[in-house]
Structure formats: C-alpha cells, structure tokens
PDB file of N, CA and C in Angstrom:
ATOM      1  N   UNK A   1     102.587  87.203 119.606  1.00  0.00           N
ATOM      2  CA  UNK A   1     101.657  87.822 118.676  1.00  0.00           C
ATOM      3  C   UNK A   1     101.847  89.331 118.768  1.00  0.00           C
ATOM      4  N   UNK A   2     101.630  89.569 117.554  1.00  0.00           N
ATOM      5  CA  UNK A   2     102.243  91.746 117.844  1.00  0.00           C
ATOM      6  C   UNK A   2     101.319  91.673 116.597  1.00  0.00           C
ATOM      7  N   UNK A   3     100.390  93.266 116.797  1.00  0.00           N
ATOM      8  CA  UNK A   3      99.611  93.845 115.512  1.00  0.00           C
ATOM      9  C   UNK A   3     100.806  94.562 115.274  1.00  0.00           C
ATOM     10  N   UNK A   4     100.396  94.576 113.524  1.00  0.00           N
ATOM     11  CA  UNK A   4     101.115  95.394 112.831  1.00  0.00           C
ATOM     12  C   UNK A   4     100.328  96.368 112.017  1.00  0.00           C
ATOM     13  N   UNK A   5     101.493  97.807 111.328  1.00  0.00           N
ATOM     14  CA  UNK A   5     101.200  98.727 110.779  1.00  0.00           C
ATOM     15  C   UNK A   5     101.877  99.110 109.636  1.00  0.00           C
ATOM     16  N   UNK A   6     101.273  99.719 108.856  1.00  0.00           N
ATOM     17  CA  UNK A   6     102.658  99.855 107.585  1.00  0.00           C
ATOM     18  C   UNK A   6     102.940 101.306 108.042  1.00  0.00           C
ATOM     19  N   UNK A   7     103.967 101.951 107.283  1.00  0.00           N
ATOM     20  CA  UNK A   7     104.730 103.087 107.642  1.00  0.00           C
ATOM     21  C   UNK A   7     104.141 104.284 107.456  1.00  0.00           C
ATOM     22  N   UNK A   8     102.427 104.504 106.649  1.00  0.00           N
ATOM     23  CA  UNK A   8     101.854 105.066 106.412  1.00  0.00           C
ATOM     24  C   UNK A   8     100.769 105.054 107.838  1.00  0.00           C
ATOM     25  N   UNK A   9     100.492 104.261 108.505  1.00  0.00           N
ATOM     26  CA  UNK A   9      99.597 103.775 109.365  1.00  0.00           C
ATOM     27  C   UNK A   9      98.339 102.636 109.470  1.00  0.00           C
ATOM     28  N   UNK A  10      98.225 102.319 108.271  1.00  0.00           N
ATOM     29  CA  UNK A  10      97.374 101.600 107.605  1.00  0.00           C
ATOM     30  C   UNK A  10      97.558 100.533 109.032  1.00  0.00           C
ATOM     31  N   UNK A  11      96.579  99.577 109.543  1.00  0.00           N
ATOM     32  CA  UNK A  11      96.479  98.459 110.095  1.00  0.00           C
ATOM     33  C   UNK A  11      96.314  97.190 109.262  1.00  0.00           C
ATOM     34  N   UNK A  12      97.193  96.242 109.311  1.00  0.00           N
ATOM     35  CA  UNK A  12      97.966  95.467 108.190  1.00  0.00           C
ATOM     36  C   UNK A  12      97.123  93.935 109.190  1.00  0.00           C
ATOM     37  N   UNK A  13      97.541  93.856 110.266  1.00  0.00           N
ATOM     38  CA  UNK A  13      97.343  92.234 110.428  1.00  0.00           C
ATOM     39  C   UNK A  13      98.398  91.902 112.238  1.00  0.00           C
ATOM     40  N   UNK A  14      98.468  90.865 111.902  1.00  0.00           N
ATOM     41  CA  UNK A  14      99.451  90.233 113.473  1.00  0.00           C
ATOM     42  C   UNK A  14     100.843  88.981 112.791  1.00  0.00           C
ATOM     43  N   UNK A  15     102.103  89.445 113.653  1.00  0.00           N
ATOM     44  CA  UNK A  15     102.904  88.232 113.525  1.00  0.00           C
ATOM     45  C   UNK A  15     102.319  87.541 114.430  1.00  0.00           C
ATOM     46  N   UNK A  16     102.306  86.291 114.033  1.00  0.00           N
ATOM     47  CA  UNK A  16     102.394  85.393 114.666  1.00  0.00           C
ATOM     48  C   UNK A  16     103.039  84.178 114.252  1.00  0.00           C
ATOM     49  N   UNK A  17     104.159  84.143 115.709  1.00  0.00           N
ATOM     50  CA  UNK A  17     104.858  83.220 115.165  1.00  0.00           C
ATOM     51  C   UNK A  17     105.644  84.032 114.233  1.00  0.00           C
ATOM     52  N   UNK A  18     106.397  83.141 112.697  1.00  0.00           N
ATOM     53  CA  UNK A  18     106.972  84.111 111.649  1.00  0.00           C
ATOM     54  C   UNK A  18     106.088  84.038 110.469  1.00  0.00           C
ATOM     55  N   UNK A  19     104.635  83.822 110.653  1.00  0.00           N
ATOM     56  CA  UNK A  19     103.895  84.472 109.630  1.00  0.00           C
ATOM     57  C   UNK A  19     103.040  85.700 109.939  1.00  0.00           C
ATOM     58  N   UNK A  20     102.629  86.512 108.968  1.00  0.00           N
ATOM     59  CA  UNK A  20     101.790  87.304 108.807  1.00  0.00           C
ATOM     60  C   UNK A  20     100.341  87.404 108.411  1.00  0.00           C
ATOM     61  N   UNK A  21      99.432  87.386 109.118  1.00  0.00           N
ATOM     62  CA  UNK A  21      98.349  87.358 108.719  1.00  0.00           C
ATOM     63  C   UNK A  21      97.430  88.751 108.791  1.00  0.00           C
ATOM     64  N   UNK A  22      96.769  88.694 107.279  1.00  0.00           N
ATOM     65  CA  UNK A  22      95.706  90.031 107.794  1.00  0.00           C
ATOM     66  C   UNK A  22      95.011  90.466 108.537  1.00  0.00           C
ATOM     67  N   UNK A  23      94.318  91.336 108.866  1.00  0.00           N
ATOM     68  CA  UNK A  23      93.098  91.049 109.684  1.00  0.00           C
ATOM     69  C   UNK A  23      92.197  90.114 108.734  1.00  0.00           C
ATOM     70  N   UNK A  24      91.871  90.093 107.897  1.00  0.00           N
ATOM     71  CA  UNK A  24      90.852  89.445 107.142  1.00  0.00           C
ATOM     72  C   UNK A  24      90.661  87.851 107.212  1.00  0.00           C
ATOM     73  N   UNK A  25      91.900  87.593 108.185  1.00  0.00           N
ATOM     74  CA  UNK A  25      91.848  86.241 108.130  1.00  0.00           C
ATOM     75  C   UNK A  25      93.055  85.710 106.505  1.00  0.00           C
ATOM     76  N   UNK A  26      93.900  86.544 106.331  1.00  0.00           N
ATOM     77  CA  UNK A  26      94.783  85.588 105.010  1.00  0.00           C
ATOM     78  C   UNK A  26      95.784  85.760 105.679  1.00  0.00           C
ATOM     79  N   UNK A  27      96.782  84.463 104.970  1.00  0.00           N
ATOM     80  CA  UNK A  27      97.984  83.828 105.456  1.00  0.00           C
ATOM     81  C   UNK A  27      98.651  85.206 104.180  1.00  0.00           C
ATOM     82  N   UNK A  28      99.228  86.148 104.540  1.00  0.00           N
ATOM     83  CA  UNK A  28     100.076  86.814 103.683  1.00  0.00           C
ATOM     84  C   UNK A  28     101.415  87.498 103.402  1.00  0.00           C
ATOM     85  N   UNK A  29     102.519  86.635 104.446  1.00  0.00           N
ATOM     86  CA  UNK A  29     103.536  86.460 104.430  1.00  0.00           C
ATOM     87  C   UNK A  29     104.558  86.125 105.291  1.00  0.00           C
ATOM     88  N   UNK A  30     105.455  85.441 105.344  1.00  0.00           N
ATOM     89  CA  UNK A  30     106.341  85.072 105.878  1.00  0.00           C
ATOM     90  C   UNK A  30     107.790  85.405 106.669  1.00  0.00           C
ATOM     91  N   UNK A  31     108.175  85.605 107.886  1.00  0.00           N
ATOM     92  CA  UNK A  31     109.236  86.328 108.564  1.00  0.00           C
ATOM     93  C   UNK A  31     110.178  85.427 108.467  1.00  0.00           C
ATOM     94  N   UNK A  32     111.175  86.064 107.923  1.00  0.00           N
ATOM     95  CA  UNK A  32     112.649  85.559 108.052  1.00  0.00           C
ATOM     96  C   UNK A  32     113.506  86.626 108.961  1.00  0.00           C
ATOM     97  N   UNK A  33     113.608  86.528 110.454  1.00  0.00           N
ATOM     98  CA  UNK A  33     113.814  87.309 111.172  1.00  0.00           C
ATOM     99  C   UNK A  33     113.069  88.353 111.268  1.00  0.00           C
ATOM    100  N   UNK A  34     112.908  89.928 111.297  1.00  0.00           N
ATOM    101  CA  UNK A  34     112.088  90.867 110.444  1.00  0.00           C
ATOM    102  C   UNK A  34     111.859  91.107 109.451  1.00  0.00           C
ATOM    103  N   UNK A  35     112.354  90.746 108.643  1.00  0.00           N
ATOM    104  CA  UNK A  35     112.421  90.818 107.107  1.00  0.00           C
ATOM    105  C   UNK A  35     110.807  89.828 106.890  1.00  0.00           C
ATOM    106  N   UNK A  36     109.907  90.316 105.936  1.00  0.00           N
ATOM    107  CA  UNK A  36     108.860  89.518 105.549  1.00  0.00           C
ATOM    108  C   UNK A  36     108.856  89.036 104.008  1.00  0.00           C
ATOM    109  N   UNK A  37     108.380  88.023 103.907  1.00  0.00           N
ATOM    110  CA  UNK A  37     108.450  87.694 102.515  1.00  0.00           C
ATOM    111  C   UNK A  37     107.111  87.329 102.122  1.00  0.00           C
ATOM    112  N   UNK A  38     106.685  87.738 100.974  1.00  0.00           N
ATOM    113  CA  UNK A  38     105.752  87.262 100.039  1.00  0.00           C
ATOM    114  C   UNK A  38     105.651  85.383  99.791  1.00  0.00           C
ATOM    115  N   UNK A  39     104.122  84.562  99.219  1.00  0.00           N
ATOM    116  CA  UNK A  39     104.384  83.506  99.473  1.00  0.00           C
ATOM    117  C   UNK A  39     104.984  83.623  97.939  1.00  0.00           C
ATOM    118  N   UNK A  40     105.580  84.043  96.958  1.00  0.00           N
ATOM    119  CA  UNK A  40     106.305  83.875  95.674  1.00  0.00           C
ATOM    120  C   UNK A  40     107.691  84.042  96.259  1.00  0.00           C
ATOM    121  N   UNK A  41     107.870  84.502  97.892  1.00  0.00           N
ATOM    122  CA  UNK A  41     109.479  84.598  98.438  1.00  0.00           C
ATOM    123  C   UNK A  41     110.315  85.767  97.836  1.00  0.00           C
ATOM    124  N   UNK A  42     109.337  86.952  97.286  1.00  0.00           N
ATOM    125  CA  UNK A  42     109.862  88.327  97.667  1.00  0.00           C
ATOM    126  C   UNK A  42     109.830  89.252  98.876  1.00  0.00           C
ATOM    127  N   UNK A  43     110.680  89.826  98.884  1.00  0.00           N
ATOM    128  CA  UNK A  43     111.130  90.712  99.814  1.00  0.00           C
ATOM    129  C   UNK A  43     109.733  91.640  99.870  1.00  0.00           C
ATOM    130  N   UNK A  44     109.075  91.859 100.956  1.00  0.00           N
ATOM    131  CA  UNK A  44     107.769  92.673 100.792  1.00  0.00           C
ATOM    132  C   UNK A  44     108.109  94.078 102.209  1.00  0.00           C
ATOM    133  N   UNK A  45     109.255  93.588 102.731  1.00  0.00           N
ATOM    134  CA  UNK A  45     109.137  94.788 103.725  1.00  0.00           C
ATOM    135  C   UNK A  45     109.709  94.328 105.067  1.00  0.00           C
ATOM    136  N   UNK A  46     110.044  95.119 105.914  1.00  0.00           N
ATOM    137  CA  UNK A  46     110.506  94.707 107.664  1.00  0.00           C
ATOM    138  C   UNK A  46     110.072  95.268 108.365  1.00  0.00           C
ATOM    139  N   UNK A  47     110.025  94.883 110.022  1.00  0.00           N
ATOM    140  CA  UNK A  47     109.328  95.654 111.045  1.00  0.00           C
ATOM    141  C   UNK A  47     110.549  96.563 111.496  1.00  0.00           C
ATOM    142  N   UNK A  48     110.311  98.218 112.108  1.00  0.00           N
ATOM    143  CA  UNK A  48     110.893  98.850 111.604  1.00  0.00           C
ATOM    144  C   UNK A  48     110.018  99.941 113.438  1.00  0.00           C
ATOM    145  N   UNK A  49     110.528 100.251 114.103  1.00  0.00           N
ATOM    146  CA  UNK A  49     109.809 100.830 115.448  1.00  0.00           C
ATOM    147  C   UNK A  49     108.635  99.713 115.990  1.00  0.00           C
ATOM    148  N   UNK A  50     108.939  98.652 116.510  1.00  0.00           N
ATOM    149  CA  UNK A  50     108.407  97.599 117.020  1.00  0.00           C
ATOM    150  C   UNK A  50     106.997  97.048 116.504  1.00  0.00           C
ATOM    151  N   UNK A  51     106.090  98.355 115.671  1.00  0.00           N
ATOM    152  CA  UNK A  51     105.217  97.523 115.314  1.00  0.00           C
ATOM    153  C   UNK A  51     104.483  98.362 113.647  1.00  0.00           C
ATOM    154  N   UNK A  52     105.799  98.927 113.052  1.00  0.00           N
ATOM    155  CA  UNK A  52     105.664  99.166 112.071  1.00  0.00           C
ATOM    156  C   UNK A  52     106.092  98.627 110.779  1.00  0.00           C
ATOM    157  N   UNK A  53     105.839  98.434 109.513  1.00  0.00           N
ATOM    158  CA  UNK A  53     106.667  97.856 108.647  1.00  0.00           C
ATOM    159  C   UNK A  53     106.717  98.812 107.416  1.00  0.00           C
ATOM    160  N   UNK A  54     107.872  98.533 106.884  1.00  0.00           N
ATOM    161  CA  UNK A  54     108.191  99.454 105.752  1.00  0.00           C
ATOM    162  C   UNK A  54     108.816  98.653 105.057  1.00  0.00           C
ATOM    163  N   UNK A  55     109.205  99.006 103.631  1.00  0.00           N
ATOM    164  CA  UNK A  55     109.880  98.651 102.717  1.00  0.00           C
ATOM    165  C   UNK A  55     111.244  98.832 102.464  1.00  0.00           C
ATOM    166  N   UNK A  56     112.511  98.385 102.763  1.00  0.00           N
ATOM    167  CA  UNK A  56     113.488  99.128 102.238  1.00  0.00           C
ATOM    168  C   UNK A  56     114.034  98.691 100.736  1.00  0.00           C
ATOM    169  N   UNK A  57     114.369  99.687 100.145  1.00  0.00           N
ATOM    170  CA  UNK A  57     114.281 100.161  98.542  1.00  0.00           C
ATOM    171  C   UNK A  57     115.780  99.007  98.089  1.00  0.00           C
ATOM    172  N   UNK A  58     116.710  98.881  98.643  1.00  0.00           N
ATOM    173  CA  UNK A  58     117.566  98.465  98.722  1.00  0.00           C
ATOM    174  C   UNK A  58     117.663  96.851  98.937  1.00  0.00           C
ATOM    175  N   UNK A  59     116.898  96.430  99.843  1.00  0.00           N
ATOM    176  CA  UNK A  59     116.568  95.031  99.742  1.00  0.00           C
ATOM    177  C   UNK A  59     115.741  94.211  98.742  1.00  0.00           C
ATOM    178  N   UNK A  60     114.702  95.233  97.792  1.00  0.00           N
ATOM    179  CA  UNK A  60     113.706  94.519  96.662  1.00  0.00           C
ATOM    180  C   UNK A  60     113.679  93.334  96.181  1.00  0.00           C
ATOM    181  N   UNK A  61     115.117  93.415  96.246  1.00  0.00           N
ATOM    182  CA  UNK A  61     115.939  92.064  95.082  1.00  0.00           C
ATOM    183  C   UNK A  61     115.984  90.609  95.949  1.00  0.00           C
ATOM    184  N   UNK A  62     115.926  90.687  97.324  1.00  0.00           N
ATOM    185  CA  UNK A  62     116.113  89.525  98.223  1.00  0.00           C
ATOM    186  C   UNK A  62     114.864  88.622  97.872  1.00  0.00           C
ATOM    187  N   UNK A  63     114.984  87.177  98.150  1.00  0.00           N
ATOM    188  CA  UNK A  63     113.942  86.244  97.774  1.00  0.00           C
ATOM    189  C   UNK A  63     114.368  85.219  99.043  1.00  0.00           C
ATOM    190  N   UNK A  64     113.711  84.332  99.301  1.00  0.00           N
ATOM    191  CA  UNK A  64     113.611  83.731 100.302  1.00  0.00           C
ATOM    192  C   UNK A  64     112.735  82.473  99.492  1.00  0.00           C
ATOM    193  N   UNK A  65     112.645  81.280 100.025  1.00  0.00           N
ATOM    194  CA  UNK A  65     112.117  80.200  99.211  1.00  0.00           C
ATOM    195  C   UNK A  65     110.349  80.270  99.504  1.00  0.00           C
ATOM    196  N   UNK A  66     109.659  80.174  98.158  1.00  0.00           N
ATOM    197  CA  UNK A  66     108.318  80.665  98.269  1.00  0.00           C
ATOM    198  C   UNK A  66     107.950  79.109  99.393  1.00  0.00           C
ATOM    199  N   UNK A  67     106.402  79.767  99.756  1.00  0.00           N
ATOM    200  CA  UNK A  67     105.770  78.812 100.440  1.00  0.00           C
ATOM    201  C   UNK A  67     104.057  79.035 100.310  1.00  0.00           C
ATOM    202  N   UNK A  68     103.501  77.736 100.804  1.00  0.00           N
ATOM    203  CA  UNK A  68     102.261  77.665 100.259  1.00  0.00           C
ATOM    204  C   UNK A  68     101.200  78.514 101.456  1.00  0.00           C
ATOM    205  N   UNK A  69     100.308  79.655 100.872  1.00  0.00           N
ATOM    206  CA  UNK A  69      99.802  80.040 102.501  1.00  0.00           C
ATOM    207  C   UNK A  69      98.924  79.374 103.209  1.00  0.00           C
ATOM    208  N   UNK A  70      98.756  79.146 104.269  1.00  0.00           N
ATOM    209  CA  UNK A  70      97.881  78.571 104.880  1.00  0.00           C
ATOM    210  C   UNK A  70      96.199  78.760 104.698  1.00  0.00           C
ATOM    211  N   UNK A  71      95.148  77.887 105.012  1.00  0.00           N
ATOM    212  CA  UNK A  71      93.521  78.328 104.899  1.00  0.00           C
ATOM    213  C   UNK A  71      93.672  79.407 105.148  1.00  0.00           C
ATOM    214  N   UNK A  72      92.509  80.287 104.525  1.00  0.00           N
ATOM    215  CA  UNK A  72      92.160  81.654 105.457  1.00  0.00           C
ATOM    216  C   UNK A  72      91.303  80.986 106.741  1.00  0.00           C
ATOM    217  N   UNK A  73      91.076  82.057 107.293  1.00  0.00           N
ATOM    218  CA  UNK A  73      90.908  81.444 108.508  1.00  0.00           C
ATOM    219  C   UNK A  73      90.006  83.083 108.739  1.00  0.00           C
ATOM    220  N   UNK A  74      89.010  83.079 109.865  1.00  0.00           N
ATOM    221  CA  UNK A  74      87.965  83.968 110.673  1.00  0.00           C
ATOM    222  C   UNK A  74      88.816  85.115 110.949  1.00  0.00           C
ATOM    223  N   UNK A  75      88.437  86.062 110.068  1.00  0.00           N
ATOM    224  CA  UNK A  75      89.661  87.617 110.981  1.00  0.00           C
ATOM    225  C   UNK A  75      88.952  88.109 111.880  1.00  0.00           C
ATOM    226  N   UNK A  76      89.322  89.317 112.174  1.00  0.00           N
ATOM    227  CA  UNK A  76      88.872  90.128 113.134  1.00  0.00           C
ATOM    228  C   UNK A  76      88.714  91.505 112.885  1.00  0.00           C
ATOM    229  N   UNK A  77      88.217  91.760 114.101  1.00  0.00           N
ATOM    230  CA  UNK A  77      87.636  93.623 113.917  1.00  0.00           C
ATOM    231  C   UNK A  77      89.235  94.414 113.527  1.00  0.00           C
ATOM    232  N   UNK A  78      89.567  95.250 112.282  1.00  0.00           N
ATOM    233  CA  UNK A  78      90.747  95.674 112.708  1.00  0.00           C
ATOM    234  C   UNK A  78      90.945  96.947 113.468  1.00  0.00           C
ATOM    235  N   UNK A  79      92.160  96.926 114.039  1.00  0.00           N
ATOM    236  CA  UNK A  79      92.517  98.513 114.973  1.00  0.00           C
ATOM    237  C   UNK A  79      92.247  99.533 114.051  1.00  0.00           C
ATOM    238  N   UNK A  80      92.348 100.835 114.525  1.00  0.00           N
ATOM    239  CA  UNK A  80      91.860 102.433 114.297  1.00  0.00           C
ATOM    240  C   UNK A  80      93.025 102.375 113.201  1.00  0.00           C
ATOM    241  N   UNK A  81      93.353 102.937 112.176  1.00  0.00           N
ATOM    242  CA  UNK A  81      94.560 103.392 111.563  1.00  0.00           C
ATOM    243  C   UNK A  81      95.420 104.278 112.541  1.00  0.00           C
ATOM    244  N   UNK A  82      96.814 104.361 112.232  1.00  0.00           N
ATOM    245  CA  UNK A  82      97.308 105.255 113.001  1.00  0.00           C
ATOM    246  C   UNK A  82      97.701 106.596 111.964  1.00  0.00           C
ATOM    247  N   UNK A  83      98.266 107.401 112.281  1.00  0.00           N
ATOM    248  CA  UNK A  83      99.280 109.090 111.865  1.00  0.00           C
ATOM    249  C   UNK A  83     100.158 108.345 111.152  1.00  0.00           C
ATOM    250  N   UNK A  84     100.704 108.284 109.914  1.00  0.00           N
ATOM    251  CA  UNK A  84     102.031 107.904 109.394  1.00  0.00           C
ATOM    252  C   UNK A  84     102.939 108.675 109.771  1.00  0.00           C
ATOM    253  N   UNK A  85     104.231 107.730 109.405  1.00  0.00           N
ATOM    254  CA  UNK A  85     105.591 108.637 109.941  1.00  0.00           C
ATOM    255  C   UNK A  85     106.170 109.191 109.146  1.00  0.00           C
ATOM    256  N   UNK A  86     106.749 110.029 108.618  1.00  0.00           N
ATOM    257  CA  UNK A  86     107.590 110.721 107.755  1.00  0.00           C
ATOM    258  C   UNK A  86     109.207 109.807 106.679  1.00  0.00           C
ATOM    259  N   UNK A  87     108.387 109.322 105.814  1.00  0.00           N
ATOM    260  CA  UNK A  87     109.463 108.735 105.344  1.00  0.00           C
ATOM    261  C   UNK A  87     110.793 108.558 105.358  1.00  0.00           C
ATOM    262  N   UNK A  88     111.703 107.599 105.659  1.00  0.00           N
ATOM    263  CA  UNK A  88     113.484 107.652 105.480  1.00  0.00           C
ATOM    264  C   UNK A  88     113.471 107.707 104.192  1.00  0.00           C
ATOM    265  N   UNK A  89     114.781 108.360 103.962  1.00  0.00           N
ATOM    266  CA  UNK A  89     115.448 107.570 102.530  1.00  0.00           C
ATOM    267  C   UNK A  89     115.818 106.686 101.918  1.00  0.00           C
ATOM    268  N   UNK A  90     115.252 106.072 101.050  1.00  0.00           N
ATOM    269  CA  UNK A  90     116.251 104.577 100.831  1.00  0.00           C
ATOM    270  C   UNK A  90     114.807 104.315 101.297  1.00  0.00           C
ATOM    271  N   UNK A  91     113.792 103.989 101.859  1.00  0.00           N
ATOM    272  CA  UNK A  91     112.546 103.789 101.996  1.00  0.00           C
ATOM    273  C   UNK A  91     111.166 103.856 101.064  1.00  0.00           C
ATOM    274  N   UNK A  92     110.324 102.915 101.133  1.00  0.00           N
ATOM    275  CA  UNK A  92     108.712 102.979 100.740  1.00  0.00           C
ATOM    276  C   UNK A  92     107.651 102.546 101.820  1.00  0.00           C
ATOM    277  N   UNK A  93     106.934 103.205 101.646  1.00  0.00           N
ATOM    278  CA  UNK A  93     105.978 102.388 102.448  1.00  0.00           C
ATOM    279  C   UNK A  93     105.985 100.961 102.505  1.00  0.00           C
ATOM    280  N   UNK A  94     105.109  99.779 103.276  1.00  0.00           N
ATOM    281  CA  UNK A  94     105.314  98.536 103.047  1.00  0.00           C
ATOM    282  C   UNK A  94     103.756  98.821 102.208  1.00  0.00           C
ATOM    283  N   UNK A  95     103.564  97.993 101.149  1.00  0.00           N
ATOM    284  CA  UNK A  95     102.268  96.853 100.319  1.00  0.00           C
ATOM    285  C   UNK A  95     101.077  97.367 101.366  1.00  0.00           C
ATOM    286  N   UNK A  96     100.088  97.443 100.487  1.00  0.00           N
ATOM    287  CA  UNK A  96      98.908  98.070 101.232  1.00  0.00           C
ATOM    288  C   UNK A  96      98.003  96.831 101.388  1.00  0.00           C
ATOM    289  N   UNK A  97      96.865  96.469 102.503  1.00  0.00           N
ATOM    290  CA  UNK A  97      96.391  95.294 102.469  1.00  0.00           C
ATOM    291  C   UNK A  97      95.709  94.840 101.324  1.00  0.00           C
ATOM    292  N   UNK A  98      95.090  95.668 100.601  1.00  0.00           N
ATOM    293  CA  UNK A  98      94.784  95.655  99.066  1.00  0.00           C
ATOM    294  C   UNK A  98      95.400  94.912  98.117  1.00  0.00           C
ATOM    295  N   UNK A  99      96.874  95.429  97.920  1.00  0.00           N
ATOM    296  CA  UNK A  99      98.030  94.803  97.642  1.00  0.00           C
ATOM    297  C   UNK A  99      97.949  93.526  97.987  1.00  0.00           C
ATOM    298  N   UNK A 100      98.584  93.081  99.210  1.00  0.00           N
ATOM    299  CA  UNK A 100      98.630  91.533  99.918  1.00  0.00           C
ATOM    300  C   UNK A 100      97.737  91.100  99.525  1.00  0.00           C
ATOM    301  N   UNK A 101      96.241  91.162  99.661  1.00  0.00           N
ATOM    302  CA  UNK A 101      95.363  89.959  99.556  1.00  0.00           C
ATOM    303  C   UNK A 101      95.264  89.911  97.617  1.00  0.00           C
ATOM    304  N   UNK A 102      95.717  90.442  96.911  1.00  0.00           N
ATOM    305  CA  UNK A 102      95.256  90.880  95.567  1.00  0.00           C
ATOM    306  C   UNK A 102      95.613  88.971  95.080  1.00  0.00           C
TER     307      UNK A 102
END
C-alpha cells in the first residue's frame, strides 16, 4: 500500500495492490506496472519519485483493456497536500481528484 500525490501535490488516494483508490473511498484506476489507467483503459498518468504521479504528454494515446470499478467502499481522513514540483517537459500534471471521481 503507498499514498499517492499528483505532481502538483494534491493528495490523490493509495495503490493498492494495482488499483487506485481515492481517499473518498472510489475504485479510480488501474496499474499496469506504473503506468495507471482509467476504468474506460486510458492512459491517466504514472508514479514518477516514489509517491508522485504525473502525466506524460507522450503516452495519452496508450489504452489498456477497460475494467469495471469496484464498490466504493469507507475512505479516509486525507493527508496535508504537499509543495508541487516544478514541471518536466513532455509533462502534465496527473487528473485532479475532481477529475477521477467526475
């Protein structure tokens, strides 16, 4: 289990296992190695400094076979936001939790 962050700092949720869940308790995406996928099996972003995720601009186009998400389920209190990091090139932030649960 590892919390995660998007590249901005935002507090996103926990892998577990190779899914992603919010804090809120939603099933909202799927690890194919680091690489995460959306349950429509788009490319939504990778972990990127052990517990950050970002988008790379270059991968958009990758799909992975959709899947159905699991119940929501009881979330939890989430962590503090963190400082974002200074963007790469060829980079976006990853999907804001807003985004995911939409």
């Amino acid at each position: 289990m590892a919390d995660l962050w998007t590249w901005s700092g935002e507090y996103i949720g926990r892998r577990e296992g190779n899914e992603l869940w919010s804090h809120s308790g939603r099933h909202v995406g799927h690890f194919h190695g680091d690489d995460v996928f959306a349950s429509d099996g788009c490319y939504l972003g990778e972990i990127m400094s052990q517990s950050r995720l970002i988008t790379n601009q270059s991968k958009k186009h990758l799909q992975q076979g959709s899947f159905s998400p699991y119940m929501s389920r009881v979330g939890w209190v989430p962590f503090v936001s963190y400082v974002g990091n200074v963007m790469y090139v060829g980079y976006e932030d990853f999907p804001s939790l807003k985004q995911l649960e939409a």
